[in-house]
Protein backbone atom coordinates (compact mmCIF):
# COMPACT_ATOMS: atom_id res chain seq x y z
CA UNK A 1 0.00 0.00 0.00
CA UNK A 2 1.48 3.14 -0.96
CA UNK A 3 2.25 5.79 1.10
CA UNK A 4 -0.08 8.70 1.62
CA UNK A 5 1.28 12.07 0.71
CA UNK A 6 1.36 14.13 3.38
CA UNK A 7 3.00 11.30 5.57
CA UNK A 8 5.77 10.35 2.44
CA UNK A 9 6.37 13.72 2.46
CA UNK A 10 7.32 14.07 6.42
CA UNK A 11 9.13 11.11 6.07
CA UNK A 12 11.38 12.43 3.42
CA UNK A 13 11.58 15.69 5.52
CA UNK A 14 12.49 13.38 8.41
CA UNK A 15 15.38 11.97 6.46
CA UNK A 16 16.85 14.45 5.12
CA UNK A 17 17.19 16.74 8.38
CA UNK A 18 18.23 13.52 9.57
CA UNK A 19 20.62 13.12 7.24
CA UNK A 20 22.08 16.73 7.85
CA UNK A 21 22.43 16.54 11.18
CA UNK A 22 24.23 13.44 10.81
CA UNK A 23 26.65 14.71 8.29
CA UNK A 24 27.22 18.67 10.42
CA UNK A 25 27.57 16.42 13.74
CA UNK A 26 30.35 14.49 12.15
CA UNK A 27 32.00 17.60 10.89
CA UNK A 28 32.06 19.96 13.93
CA UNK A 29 32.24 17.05 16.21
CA UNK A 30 35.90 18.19 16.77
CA UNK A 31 35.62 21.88 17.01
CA UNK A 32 33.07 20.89 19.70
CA UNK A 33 34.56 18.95 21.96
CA UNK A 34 37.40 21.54 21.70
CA UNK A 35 35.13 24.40 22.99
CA UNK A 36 33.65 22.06 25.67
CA UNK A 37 37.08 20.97 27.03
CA UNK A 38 39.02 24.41 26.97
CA UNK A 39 36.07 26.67 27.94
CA UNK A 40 35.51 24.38 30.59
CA UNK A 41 38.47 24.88 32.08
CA UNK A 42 38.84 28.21 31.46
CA UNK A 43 35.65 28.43 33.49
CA UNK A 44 37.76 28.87 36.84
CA UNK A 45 41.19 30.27 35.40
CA UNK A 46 41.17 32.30 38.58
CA UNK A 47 40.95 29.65 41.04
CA UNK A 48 43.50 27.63 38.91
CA UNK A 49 45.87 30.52 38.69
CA UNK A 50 45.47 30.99 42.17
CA UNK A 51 46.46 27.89 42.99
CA UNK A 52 48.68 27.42 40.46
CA UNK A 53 50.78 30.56 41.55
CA UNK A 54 50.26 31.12 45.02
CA UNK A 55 53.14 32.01 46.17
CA UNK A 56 53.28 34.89 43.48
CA UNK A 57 49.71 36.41 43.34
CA UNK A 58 49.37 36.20 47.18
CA UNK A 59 51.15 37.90 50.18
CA UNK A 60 50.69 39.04 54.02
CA UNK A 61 48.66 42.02 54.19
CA UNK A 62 50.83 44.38 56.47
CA UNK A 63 50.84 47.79 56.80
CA UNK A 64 50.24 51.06 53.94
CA UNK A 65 50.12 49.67 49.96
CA UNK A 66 53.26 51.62 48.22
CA UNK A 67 52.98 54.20 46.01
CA UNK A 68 52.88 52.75 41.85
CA UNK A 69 56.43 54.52 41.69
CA UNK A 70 58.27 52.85 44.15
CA UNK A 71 56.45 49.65 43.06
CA UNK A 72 57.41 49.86 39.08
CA UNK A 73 61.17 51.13 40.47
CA UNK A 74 61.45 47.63 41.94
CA UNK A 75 60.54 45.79 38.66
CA UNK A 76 62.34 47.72 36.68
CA UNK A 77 65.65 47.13 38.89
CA UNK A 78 65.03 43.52 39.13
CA UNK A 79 63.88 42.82 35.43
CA UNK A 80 65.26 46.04 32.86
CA UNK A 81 62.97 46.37 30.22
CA UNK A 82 60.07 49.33 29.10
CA UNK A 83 57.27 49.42 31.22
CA UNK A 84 53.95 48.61 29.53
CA UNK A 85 51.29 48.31 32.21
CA UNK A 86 51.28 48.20 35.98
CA UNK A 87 48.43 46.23 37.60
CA UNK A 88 47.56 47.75 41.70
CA UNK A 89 46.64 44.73 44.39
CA UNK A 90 42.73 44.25 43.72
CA UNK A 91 43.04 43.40 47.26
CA UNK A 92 44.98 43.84 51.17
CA UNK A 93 46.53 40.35 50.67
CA UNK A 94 47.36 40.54 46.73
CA UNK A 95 50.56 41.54 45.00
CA UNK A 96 50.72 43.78 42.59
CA UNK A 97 51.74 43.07 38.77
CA UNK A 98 54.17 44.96 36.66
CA UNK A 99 54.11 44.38 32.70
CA UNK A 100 57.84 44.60 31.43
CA UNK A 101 59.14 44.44 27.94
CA UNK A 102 62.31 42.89 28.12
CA UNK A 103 65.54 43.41 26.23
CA UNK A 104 65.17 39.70 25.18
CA UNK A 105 61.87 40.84 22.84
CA UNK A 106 59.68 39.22 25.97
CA UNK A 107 56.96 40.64 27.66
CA UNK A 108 56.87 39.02 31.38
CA UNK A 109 54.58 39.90 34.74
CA UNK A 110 56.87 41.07 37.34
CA UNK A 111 54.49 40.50 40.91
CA UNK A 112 56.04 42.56 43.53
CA UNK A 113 54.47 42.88 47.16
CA UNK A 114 53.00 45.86 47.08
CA UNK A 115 53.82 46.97 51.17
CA UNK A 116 57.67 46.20 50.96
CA UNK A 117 58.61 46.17 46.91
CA UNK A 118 60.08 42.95 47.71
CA UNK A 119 59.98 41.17 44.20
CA UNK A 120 57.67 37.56 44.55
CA UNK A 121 58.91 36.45 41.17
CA UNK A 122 58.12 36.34 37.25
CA UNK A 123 56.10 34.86 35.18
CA UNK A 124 55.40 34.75 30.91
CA UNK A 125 52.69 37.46 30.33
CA UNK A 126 50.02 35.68 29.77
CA UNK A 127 47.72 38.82 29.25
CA UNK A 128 43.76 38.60 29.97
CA UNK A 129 44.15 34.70 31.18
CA UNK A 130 46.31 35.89 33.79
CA UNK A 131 49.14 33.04 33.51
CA UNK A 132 50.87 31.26 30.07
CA UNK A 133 48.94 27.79 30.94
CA UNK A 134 45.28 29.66 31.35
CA UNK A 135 46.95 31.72 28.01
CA UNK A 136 47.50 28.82 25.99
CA UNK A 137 43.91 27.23 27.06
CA UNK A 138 42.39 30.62 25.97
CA UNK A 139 44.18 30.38 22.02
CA UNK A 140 43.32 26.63 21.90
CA UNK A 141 39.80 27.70 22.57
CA UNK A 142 39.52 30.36 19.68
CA UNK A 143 42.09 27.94 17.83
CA UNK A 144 44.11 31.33 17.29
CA UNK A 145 47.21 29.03 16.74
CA UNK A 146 46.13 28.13 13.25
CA UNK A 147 45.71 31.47 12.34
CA UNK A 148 42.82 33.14 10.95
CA UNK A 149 41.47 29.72 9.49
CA UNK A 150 41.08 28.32 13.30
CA UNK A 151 38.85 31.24 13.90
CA UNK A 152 36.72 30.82 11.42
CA UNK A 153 36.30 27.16 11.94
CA UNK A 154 35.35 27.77 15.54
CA UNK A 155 32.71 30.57 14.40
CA UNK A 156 31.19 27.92 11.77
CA UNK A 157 31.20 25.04 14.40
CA UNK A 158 29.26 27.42 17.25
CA UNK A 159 26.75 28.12 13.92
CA UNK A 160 26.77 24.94 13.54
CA UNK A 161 25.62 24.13 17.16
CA UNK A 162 22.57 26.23 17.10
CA UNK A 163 21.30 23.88 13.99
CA UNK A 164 21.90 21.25 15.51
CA UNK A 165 20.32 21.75 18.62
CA UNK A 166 17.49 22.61 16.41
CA UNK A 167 17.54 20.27 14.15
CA UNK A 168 17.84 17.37 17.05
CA UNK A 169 14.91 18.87 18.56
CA UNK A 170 12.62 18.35 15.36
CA UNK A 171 14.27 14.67 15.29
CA UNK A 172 13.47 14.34 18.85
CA UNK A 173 9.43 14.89 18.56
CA UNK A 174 6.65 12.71 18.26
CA UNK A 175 6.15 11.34 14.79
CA UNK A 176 2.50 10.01 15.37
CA UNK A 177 1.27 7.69 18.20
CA UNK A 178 4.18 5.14 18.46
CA UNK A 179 6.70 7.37 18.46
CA UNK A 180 7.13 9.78 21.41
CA UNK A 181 10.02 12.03 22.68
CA UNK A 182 11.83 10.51 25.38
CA UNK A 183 12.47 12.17 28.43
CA UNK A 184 15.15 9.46 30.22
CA UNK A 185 16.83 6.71 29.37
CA UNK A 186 14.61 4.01 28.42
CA UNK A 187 16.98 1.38 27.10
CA UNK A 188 19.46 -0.51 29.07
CA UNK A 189 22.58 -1.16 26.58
CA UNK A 190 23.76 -1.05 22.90
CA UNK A 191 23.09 1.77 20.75
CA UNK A 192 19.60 2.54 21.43
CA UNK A 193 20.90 3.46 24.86
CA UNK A 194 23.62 5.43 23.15
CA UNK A 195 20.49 6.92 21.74
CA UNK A 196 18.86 7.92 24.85
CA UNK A 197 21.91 9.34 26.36
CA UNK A 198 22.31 11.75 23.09
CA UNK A 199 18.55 12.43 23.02
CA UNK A 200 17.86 13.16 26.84
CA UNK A 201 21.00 15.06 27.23
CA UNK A 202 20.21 17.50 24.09
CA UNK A 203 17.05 18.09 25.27
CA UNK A 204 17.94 18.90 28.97
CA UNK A 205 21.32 21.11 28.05
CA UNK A 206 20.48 22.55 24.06
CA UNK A 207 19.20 26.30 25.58
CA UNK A 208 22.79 26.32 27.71
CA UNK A 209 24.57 25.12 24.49
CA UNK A 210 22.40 27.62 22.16
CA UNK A 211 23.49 30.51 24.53
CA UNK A 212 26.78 29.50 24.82
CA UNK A 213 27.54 29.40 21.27
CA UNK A 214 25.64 32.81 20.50
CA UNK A 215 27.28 34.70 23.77
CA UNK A 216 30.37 33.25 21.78
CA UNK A 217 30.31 34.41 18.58
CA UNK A 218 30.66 38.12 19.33
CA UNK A 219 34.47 37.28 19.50
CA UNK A 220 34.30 35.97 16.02
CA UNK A 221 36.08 37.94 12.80
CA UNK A 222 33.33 37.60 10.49
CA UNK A 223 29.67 37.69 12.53
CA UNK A 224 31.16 39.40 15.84
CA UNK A 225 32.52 42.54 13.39
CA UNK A 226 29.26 42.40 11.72
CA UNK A 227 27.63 42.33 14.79
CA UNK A 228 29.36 45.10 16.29
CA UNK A 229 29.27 47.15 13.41
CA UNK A 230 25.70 46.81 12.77
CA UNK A 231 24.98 47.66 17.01
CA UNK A 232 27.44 51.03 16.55
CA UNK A 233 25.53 51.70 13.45
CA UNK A 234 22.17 51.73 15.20
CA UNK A 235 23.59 53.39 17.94
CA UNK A 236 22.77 50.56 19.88
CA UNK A 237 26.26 49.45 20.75
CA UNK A 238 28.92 52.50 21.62
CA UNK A 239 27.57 55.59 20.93
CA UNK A 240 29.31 58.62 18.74
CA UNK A 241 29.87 61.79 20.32
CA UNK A 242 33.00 60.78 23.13
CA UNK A 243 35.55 61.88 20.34
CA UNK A 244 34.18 65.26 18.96
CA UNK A 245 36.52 67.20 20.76
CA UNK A 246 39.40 64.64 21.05
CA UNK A 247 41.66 63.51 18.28
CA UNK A 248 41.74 59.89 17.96
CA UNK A 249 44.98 57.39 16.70
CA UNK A 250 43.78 54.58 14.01
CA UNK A 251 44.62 52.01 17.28
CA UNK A 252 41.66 50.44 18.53
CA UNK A 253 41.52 49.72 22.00
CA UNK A 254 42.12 45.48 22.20
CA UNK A 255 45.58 46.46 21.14
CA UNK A 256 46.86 48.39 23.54
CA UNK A 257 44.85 46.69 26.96
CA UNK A 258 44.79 43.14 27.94
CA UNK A 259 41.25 43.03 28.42
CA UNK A 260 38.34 45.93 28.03
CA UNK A 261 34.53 45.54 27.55
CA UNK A 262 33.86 44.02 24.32
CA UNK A 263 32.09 46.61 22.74
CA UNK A 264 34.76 49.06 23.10
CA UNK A 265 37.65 46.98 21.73
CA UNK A 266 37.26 47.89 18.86
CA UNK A 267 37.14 51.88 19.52
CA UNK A 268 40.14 54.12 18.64
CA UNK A 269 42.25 55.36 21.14
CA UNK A 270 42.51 58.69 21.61
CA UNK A 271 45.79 60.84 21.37
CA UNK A 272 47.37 63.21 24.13
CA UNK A 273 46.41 66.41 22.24
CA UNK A 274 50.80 68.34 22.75
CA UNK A 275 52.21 64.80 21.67
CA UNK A 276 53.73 66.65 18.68
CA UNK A 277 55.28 69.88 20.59
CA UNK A 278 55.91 67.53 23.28
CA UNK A 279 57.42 65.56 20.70
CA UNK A 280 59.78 68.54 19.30
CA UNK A 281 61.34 68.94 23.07
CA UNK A 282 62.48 65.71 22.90
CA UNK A 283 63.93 65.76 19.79
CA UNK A 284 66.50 68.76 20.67
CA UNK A 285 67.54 66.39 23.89
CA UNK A 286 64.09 66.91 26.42
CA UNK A 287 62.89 63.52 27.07
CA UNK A 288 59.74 64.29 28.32
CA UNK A 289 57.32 61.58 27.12
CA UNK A 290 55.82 59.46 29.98
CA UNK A 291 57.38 56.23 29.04
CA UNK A 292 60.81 56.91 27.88
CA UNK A 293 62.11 53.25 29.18
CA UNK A 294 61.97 54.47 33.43
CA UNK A 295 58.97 55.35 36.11
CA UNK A 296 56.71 57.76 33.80
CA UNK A 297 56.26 60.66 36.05
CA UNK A 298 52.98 60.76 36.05
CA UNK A 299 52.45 57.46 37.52
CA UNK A 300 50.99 57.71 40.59
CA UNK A 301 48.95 60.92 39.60
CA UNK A 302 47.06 59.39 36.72
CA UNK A 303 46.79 56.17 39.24
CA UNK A 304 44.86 58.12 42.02
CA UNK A 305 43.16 60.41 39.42
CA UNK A 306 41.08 56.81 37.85
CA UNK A 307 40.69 55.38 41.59
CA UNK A 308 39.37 59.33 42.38
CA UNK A 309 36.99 58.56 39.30
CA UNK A 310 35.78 55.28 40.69
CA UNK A 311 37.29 52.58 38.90
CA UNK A 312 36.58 49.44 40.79
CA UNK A 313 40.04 47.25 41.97
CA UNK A 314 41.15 44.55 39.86
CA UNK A 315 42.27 47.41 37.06
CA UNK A 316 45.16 47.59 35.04
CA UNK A 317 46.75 50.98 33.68
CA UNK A 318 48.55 50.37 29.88
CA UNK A 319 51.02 53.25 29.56
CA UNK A 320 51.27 55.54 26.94
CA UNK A 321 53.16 54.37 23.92
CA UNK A 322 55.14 57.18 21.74
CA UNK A 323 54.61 60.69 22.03
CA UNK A 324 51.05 60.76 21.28
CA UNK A 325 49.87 58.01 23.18
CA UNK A 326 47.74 57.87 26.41
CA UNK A 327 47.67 56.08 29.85
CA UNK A 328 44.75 53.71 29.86
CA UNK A 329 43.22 52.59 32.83
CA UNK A 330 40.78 49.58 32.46
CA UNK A 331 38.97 46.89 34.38
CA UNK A 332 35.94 44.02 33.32
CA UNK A 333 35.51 43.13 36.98
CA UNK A 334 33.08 40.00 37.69
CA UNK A 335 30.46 42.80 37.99
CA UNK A 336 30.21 44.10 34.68
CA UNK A 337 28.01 47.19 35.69
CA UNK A 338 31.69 48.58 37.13
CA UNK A 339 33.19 48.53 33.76
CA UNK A 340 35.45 50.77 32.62
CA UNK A 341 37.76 52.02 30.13
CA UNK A 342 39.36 55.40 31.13
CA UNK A 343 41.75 57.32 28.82
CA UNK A 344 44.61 60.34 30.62
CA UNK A 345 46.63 62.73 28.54
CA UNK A 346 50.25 61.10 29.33
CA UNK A 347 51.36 64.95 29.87
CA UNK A 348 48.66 66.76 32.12
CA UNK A 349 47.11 63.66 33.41
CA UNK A 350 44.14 65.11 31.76
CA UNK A 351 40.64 62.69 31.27
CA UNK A 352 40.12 62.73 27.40
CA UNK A 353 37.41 59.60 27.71
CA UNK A 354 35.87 57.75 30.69
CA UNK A 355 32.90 55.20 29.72
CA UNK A 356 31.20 52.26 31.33
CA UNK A 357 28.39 49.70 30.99
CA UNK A 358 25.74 53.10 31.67
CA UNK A 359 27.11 54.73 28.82
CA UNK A 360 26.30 51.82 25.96
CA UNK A 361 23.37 51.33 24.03
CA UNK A 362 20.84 48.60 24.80
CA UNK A 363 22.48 46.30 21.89
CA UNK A 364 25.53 46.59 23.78
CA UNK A 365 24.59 46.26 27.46
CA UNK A 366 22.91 42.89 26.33
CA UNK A 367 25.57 41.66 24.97
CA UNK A 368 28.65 42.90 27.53
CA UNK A 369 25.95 40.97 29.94
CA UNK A 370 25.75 37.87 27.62
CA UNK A 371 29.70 37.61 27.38
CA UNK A 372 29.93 37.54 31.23
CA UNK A 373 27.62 35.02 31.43
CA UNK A 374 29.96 32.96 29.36
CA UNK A 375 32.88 33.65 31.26
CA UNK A 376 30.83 31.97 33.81
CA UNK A 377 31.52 35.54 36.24
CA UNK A 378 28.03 37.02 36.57
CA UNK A 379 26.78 34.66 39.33
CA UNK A 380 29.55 33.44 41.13
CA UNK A 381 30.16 29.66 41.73
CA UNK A 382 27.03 28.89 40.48
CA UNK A 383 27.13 30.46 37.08
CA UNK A 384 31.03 28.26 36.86
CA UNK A 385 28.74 25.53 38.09
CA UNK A 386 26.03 25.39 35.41
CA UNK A 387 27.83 26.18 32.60
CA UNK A 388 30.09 23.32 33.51
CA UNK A 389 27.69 20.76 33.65
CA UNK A 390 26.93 22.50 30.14
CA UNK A 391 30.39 22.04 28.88
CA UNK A 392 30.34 18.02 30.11
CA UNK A 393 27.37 17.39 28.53
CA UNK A 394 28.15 18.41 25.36
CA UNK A 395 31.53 16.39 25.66
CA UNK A 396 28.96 13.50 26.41
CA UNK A 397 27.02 14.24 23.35
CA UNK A 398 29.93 14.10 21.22
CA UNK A 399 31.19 10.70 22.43
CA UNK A 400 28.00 9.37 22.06
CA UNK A 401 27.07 10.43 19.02
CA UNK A 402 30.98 8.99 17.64
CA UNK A 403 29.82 5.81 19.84
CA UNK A 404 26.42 5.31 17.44
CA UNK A 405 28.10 6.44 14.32
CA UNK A 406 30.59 3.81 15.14
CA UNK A 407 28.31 1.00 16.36
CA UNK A 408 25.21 1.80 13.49
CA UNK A 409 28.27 1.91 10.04
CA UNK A 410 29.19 -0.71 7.52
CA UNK A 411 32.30 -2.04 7.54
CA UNK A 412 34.22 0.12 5.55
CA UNK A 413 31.71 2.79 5.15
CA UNK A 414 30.76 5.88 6.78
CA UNK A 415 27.43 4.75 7.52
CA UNK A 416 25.75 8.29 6.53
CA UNK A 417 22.07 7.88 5.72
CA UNK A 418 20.63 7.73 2.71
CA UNK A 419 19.66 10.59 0.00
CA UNK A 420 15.71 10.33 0.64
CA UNK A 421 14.03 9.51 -3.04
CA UNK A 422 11.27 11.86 -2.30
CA UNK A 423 12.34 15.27 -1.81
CA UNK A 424 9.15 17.02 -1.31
CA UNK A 425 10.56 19.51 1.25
CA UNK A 426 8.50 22.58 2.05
CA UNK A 427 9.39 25.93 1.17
CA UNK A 428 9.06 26.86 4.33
CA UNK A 429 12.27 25.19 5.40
CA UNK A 430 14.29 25.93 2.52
CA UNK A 431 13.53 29.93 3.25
CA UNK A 432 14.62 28.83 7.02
CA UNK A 433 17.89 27.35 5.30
CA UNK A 434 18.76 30.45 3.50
CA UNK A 435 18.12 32.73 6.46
CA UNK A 436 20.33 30.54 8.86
CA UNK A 437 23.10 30.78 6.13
CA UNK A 438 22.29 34.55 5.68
CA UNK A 439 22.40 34.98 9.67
CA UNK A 440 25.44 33.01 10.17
CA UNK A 441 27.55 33.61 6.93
CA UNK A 442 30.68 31.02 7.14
CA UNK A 443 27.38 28.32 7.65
CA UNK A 444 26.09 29.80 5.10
CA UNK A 445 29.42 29.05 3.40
CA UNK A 446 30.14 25.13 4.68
CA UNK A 447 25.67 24.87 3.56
CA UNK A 448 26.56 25.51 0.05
CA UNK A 449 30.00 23.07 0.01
CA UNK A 450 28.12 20.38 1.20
CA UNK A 451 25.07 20.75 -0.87
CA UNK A 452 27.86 20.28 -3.63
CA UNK A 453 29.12 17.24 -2.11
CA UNK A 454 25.37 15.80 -2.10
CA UNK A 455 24.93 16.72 -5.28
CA UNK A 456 28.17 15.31 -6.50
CA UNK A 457 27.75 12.10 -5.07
CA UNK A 458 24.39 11.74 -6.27
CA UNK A 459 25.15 12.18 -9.95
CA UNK A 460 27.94 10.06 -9.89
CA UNK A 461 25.61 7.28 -8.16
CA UNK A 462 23.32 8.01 -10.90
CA UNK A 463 25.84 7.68 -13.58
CA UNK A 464 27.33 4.42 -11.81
CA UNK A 465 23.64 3.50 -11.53
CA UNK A 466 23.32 3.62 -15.55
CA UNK A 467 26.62 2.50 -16.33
């Protein structure tokens, strides 16, 4: 009895989303296990680091904290080098860090107890992660050390993730009356219980793993720059209006500090408005830039200037770099309405720019609030907690999706299903196709390669069918 057409049609619908989750699970199975495994751990880079490094990051709280000065004098002496950044104690019982180029081409953390500016040690600057192991766990979750390739891989997989949490979903409901959703493991062993596990964990975790890889993505080249263009655009992200009176540099802020608010990485920094007189006076023999390789002079002004301001402990200050440049002062503290990127004249001490969370539009307050959600900061313990158990289950769903793959193929095939002979798909989800690969262009991208592979392999079945 032949089927009826509405129900051939679902079935061929059913197959072929099938079919493509099968074939995208495969392909970014990788990539996710990757982001599960790093970003888990990255999860609690402070508490590693802490423990990790002790003896360096930790010391007695006693008496008055130092002046920056006499602080950055001690580095310097112990480890020669130009001074790039000088990190205060966030707290009584923390050291404080001092950012040294060396002579050697090197950039290292000098920590220095901040009450007796008795040197604690040295350590590879491992920038925003805070120490070269947390630094290297960081780049292997971006995969930065393949370039700009990695990166895109990584924002194609996280695409990729969202689809297939969706498309699971549609496999996972209730195809008439013998087939229902499952809520927990029903079968006891073999691959149907392989089955469950994949099911009932994607079900439970998929609105963690959707967030995760959208919160995600604003670090990517291609989406996150569209992204942030299109929020400053609708003045929805940073608004205009902080430089009119202010000449900027063509540096954007993400490469001078180790870590500002997202939305403002990409913004120019400003210049120190004399840099070029200033810069004459030097020439004829005047140094009198504030980093000319020593202490800058105004060290310890601009420092109580941005704590007079408000910036919350935990900040870093970047100093200025050439004549023109400008001390930076900024902090993404656990609390991300305390945000805040401050820019001094490296000559007066003068504020030229000072903005926080407040000052952003609702585009970007959303998403400065998303990203600290997915550094697992906003809630303490229990956001590390959560998105933990989110990280491990997505490990789980990748071993047991390789598990079925491996227990459901051929020997000596790849087991993918079959092309489905009826390919009455509706519109509807064709127009859903195109906007996902509109939304998220490099899926867009991988979409249209593997349509080509399908439609490669089935001509040349075709033509080894009539042969």
């Amino acid at each position: 009895m032949a089927e009826k057409p509405s129900h051939a049609a679902s079935a061929a619908l059913y197959r072929a989303v099938w079919r493509w989750h099968f074939i995208a699970g495969l392909v970014v199975l990788p990539f996710v296990l990757i982001l599960a495994v790093t970003g888990g751990i990255y999860l609690f880079k402070d508490e590693i680091n802490n423990a990790a490094h002790h003896r360096l990051r930790f010391v007695e709280a006693s008496g008055e904290t130092l002046p920056p000065s006499q602080i950055v004098a001690a580095a310097l002496a112990s480890h020669p080098g130009i001074l790039k950044a000088y990190t205060p104690p966030p707290a009584a019982d923390r050291s404080a860090e001092v950012d040294i180029l060396g002579a050697d081409g090197l950039r290292d953390t000098i920590y220095v107890n901040p009450h007796d500016a008795e040197v604690l040690g040295t350590l590879w600057d491992g920038g925003a992660a805070g120490s070269p192991a947390m630094y290297v766990v960081r780049k292997l979750h971006s995969l930065e050390y393949v370039g700009w390739v990695g990166n895109r891989l990584i924002e194609a997989a996280a695409g990729w993730m969202i689809l297939l949490v969706a498309s699971g979903i549609y496999l996972w409901l209730p195809r008439g009356r013998t087939s229902v959703g499952t809520l927990r493991i029903k079968a006891t062993k073999g691959r149907p219980w392989w089955r469950d596990l994949h099911a009932v964990t994607g079900i439970y975790t998929g609105v963690f793993i959707v967030f995760l890889a959208m919160t995600g993505l604003p670090w990517s080249d291609v989406w996150g720059k569209k992204f942030y263009d299109t929020a400053y655009t609708l003045g929805l992200g940073i608004p205009d209006g902080y430089w009119s009176e202010v000449p900027v540099s063509t540096v954007p802020t993400q490469d001078v500090v180790d870590r500002a608010p997202w939305i403002m990485e990409r913004q120019p920094v400003p210049t120190s408005p004399d840099g070029g007189a200033h810069a004459g006076h030097a020439a004829g023999g005047m140094a009198t830039g504030a980093n000319s390789g020593g202490v800058p002079a105004l060290l310890d002004q601009v420092t109580a200037e941005v704590e007079r301001l408000g910036i919350v402990p935990g900040y870093s200050l970047t100093m200025p770099g050439g004549d023109t440049g400008v001390f930076t002062a900024s902090v993404y503290p656990d609390d991300i309405t305390y945000e805040r990127v401050i820019h001094l004249d490296q000559y007066s001490g003068a504020v030229l720019y000072d903005a926080g969370l407040q000052d952003l539009g609702t585009l970007g307050r959303w998403a400065e609030w998303g990203i600290s959600v997915h550094m697992g900061q906003e809630w303490g313990l229990a956001n590390q907690i959560a998105l933990l158990l989110a990280c491990a289950a997505m490990v789980m769903m990748c071993v047991s999706a390789a598990v079925m793959w491996w227990k459901r193929r051929p020997a000596g095939a790849l087991g993918v299903p079959r092309v489905p002979t009826d390919w009455r798909i509706p519109r509807t989800l064709l127009v859903m196709a195109i906007a996902a690969g509109i939304f998220f262009p490099l899926v867009g991208l991988s979409m249209l390669i593997l349509v080509m592979v399908e439609v490669l392999v089935h001509f040349g079945r075709r033509r080894a069918g009539a042969a």
